[in-house]
N, C-alpha and C. Protein backbone atom coordinates (compact mmCIF):
# COMPACT_ATOMS: atom_id res chain seq x y z
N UNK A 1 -55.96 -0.80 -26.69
CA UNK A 1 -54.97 0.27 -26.72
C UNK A 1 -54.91 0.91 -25.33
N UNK A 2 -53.75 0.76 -24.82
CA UNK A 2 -53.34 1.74 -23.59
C UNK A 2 -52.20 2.60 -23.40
N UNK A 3 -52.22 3.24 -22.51
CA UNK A 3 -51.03 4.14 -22.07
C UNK A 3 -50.97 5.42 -23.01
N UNK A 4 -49.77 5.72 -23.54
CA UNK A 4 -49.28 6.61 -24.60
C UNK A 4 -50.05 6.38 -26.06
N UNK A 5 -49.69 5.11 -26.27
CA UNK A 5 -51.02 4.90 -27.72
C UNK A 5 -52.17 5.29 -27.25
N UNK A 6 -53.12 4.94 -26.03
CA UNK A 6 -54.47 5.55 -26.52
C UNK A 6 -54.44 6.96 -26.72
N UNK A 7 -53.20 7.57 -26.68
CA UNK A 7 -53.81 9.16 -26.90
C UNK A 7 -52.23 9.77 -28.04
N UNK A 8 -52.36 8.86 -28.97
CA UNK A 8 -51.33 8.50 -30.01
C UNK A 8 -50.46 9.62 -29.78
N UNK A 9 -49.78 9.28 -28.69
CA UNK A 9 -47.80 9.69 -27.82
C UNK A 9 -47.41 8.24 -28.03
N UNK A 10 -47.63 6.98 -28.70
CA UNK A 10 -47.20 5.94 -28.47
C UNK A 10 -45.42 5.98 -29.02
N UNK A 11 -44.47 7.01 -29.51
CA UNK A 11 -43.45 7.58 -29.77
C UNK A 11 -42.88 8.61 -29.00
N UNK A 12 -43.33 8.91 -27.71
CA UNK A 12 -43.12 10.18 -27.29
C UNK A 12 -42.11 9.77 -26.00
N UNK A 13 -41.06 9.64 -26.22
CA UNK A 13 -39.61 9.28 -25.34
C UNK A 13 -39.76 9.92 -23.71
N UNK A 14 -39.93 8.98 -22.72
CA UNK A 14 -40.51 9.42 -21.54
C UNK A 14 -39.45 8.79 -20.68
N UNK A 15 -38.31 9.66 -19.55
CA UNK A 15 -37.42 9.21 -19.09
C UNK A 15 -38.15 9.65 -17.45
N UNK A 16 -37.67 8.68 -16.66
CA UNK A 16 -38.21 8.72 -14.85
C UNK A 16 -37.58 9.07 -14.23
N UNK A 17 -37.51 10.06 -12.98
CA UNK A 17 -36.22 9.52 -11.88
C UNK A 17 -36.99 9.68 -10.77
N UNK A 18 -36.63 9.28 -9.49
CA UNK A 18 -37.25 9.74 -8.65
C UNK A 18 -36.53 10.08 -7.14
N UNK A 19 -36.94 10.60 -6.02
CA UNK A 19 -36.24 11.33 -4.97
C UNK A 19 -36.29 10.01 -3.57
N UNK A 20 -36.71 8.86 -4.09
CA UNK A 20 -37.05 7.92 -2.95
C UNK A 20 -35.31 7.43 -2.16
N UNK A 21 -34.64 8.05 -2.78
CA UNK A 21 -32.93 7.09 -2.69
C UNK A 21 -32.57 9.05 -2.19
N UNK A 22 -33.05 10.05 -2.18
CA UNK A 22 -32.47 11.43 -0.91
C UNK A 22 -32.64 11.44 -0.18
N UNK A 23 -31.55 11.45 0.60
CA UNK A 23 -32.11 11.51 2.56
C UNK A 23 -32.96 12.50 3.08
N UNK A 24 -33.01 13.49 2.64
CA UNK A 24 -33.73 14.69 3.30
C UNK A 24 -35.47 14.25 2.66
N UNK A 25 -35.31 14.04 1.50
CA UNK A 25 -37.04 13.70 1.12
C UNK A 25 -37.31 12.42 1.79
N UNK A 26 -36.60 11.15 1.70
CA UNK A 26 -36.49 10.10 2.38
C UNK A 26 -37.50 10.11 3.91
N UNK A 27 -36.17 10.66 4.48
CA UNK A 27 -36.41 10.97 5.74
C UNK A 27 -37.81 11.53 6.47
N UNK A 28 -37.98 12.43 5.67
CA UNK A 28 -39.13 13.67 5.91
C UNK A 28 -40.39 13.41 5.44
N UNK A 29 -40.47 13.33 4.19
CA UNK A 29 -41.54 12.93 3.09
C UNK A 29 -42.05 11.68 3.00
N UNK A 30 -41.02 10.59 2.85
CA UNK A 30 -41.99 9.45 2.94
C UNK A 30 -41.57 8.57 4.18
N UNK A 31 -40.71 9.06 5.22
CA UNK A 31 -40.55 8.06 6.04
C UNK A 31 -41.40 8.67 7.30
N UNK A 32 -41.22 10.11 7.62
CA UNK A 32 -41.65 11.03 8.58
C UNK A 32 -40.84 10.64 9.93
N UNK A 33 -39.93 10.38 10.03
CA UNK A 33 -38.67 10.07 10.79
C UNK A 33 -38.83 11.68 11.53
N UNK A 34 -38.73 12.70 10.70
CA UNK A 34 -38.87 13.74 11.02
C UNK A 34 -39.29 14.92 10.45
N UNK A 35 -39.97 16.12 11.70
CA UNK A 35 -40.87 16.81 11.34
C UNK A 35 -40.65 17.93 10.34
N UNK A 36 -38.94 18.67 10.91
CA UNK A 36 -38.25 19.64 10.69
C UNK A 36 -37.32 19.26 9.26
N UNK A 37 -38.26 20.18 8.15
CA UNK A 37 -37.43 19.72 7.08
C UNK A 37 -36.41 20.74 6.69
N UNK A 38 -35.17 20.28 5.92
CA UNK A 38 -33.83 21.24 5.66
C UNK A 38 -34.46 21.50 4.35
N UNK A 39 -34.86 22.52 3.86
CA UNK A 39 -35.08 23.20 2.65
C UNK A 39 -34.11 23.14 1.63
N UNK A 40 -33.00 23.72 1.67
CA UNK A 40 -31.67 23.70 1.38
C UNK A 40 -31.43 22.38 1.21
N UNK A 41 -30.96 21.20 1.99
CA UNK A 41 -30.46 20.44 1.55
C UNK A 41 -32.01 19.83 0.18
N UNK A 42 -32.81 19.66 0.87
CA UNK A 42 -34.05 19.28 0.21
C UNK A 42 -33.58 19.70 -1.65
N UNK A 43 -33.21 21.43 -0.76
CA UNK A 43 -33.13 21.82 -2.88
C UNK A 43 -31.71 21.12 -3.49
N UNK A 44 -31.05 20.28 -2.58
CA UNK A 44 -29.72 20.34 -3.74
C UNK A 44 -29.98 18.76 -3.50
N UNK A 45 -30.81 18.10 -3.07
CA UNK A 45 -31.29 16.78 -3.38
C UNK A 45 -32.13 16.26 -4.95
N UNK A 46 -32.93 17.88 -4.78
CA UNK A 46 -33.95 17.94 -6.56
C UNK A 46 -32.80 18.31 -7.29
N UNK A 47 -31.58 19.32 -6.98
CA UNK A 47 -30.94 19.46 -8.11
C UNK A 47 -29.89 18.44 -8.34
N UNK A 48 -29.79 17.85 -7.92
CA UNK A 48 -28.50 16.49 -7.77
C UNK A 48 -29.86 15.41 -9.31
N UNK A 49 -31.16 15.77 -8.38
CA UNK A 49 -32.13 14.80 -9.49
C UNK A 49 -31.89 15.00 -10.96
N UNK A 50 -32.16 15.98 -11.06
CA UNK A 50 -32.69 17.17 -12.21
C UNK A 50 -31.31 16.77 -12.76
N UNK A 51 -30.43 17.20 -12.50
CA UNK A 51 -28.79 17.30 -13.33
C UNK A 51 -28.31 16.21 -13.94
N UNK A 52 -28.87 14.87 -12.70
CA UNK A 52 -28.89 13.39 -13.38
C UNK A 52 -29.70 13.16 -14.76
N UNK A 53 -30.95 13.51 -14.31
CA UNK A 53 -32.07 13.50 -15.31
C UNK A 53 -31.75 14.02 -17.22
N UNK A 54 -31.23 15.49 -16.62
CA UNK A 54 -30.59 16.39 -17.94
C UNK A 54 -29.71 15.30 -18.44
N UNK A 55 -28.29 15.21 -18.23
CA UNK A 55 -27.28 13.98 -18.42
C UNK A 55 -27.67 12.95 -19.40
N UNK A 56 -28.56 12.77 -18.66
CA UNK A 56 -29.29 11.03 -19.58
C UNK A 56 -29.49 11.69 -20.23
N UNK A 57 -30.24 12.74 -20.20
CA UNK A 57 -31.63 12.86 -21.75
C UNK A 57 -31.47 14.54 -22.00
N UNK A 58 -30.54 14.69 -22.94
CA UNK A 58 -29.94 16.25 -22.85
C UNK A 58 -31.29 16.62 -23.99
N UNK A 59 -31.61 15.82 -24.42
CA UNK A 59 -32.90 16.43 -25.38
C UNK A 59 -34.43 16.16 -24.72
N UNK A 60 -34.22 16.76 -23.45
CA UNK A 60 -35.56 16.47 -22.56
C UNK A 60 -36.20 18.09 -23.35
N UNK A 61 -37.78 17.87 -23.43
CA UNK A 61 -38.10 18.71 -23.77
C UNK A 61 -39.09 19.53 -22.71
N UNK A 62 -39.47 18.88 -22.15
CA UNK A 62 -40.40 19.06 -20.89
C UNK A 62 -40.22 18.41 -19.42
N UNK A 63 -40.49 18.37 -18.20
CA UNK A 63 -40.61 18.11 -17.06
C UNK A 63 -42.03 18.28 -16.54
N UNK A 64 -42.18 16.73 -15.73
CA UNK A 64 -43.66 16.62 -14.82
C UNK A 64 -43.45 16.09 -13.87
N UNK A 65 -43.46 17.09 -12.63
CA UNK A 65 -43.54 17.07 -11.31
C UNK A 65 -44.55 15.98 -10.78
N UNK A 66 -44.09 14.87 -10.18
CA UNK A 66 -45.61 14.28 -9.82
C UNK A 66 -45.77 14.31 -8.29
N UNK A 67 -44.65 14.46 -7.85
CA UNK A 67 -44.54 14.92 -6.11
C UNK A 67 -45.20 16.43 -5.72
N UNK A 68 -46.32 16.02 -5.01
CA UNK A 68 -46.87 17.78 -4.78
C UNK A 68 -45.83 18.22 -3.63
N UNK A 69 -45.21 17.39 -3.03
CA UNK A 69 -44.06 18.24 -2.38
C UNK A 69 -42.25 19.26 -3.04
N UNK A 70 -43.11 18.52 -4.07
CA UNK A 70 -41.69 19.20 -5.09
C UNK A 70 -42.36 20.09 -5.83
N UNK A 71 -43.68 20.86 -5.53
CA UNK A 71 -43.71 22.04 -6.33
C UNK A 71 -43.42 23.24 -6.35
N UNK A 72 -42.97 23.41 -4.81
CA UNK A 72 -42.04 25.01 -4.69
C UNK A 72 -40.69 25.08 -5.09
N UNK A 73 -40.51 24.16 -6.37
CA UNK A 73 -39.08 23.71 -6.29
C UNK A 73 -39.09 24.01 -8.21
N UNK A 74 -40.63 24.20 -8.93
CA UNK A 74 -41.11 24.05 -10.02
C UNK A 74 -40.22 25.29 -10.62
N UNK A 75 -39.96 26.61 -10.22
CA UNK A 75 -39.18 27.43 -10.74
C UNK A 75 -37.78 27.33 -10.87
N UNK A 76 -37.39 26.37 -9.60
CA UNK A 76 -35.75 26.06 -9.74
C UNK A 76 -35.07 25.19 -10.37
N UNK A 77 -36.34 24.37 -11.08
CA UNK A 77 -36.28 23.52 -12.14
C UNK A 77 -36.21 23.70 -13.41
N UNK A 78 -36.88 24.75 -13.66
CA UNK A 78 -37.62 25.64 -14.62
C UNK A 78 -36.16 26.29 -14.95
N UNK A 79 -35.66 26.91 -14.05
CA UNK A 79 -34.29 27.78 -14.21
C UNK A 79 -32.75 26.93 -14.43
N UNK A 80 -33.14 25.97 -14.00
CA UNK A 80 -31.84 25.13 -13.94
C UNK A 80 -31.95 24.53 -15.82
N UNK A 81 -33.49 23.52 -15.71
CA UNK A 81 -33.61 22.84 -17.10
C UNK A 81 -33.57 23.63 -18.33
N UNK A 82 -34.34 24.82 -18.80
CA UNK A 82 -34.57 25.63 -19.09
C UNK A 82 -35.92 25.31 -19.87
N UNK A 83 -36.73 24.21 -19.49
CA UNK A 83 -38.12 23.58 -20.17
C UNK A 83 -38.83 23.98 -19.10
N UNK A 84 -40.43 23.40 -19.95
CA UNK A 84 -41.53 23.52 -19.11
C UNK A 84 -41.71 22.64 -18.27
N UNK A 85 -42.34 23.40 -16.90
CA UNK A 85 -42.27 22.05 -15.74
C UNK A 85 -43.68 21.89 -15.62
N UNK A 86 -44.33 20.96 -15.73
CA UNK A 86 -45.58 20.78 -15.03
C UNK A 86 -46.02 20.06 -13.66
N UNK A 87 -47.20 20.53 -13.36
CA UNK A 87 -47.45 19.76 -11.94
C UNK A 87 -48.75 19.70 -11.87
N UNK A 88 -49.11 19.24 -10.85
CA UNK A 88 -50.78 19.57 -10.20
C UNK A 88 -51.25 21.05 -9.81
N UNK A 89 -50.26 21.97 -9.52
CA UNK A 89 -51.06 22.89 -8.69
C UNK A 89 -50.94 23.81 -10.31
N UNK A 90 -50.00 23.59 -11.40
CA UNK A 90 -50.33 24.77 -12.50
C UNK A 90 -51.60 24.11 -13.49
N UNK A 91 -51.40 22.69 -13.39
CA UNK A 91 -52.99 22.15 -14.11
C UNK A 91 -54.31 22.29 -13.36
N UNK A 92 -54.13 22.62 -12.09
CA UNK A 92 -55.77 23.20 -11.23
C UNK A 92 -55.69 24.52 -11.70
N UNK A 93 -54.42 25.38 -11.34
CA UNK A 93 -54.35 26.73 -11.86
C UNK A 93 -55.31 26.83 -13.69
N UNK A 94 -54.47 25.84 -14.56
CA UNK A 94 -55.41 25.89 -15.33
C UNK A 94 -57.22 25.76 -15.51
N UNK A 95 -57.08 24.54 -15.24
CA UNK A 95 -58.55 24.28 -15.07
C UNK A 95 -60.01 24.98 -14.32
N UNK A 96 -59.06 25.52 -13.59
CA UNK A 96 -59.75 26.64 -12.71
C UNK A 96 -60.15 27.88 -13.64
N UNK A 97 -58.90 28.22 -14.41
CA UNK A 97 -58.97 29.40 -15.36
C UNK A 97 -59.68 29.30 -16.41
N UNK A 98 -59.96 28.27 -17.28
CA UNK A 98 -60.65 27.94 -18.21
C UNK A 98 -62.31 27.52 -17.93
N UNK A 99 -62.44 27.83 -16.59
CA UNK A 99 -63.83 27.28 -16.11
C UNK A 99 -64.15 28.44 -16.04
N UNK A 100 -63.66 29.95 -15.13
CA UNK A 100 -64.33 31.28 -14.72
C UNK A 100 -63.64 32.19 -15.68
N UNK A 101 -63.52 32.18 -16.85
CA UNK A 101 -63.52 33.30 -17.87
C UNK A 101 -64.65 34.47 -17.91
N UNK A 102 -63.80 35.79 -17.24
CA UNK A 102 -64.78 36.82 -17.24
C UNK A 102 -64.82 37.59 -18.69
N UNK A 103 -66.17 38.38 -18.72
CA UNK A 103 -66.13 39.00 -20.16
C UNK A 103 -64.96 39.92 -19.94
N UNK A 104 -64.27 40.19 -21.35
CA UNK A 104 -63.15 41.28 -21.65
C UNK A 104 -64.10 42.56 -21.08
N UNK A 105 -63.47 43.44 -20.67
CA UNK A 105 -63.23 44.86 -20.15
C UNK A 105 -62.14 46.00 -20.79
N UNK A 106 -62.45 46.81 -21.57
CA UNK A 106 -61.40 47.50 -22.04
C UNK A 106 -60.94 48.23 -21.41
N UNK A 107 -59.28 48.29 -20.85
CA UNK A 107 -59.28 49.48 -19.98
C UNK A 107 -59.87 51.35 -20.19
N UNK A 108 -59.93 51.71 -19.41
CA UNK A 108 -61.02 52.99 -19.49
C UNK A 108 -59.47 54.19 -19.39
């Protein structure tokens, strides 16, 4: 047993897209052509993604960021899709949190 069955999601409808075909991530991110990245265009490259993405699969229920360069982008996703986005830096955020649980304090 692998993938989605070993952790019985072997039903759980999983659609891809990815930013390798935007010039500005292209360019910047995985080619390094150049240093100076356009933010702006950068954001209407994820939302050109995202809008495709919605389209196909209007019953998306969630989003997972796997580009750590697309995580300052996690709220404009968040606002556009109207689902949960996940990534790496809110699952360290977690993991981090669930490790240093201080005792409750009642406010005084």
């Amino acid at each position: 047993m692998t993938g989605y069955a070993a952790i019985g999601a072997a039903d759980v409808p999983v659609a891809v897209t990815g930013m390798a075909g935007q010039p500005e991530f292209r360019e910047v991110m995985l080619e390094g052509r150049r240093d100076a990245l356009d933010v702006e265009r950068l954001a209407a490259e994820v939302d050109e993604r995202v809008d495709a993405l919605a389209r196909a699969h209007p019953d998306l229920g969630a989003l997972v960021i796997e580009c750590t360069d697309l995580v300052p982008f996690a709220h404009r996703i968040q606002a556009r899709l109207g689902v949960p986005v996940f990534d790496i830096v809110t699952l360290t955020t977690m993991a981090y949190a669930s490790l240093t649980r201080r005792p409750y304090r009642p406010a005084v």
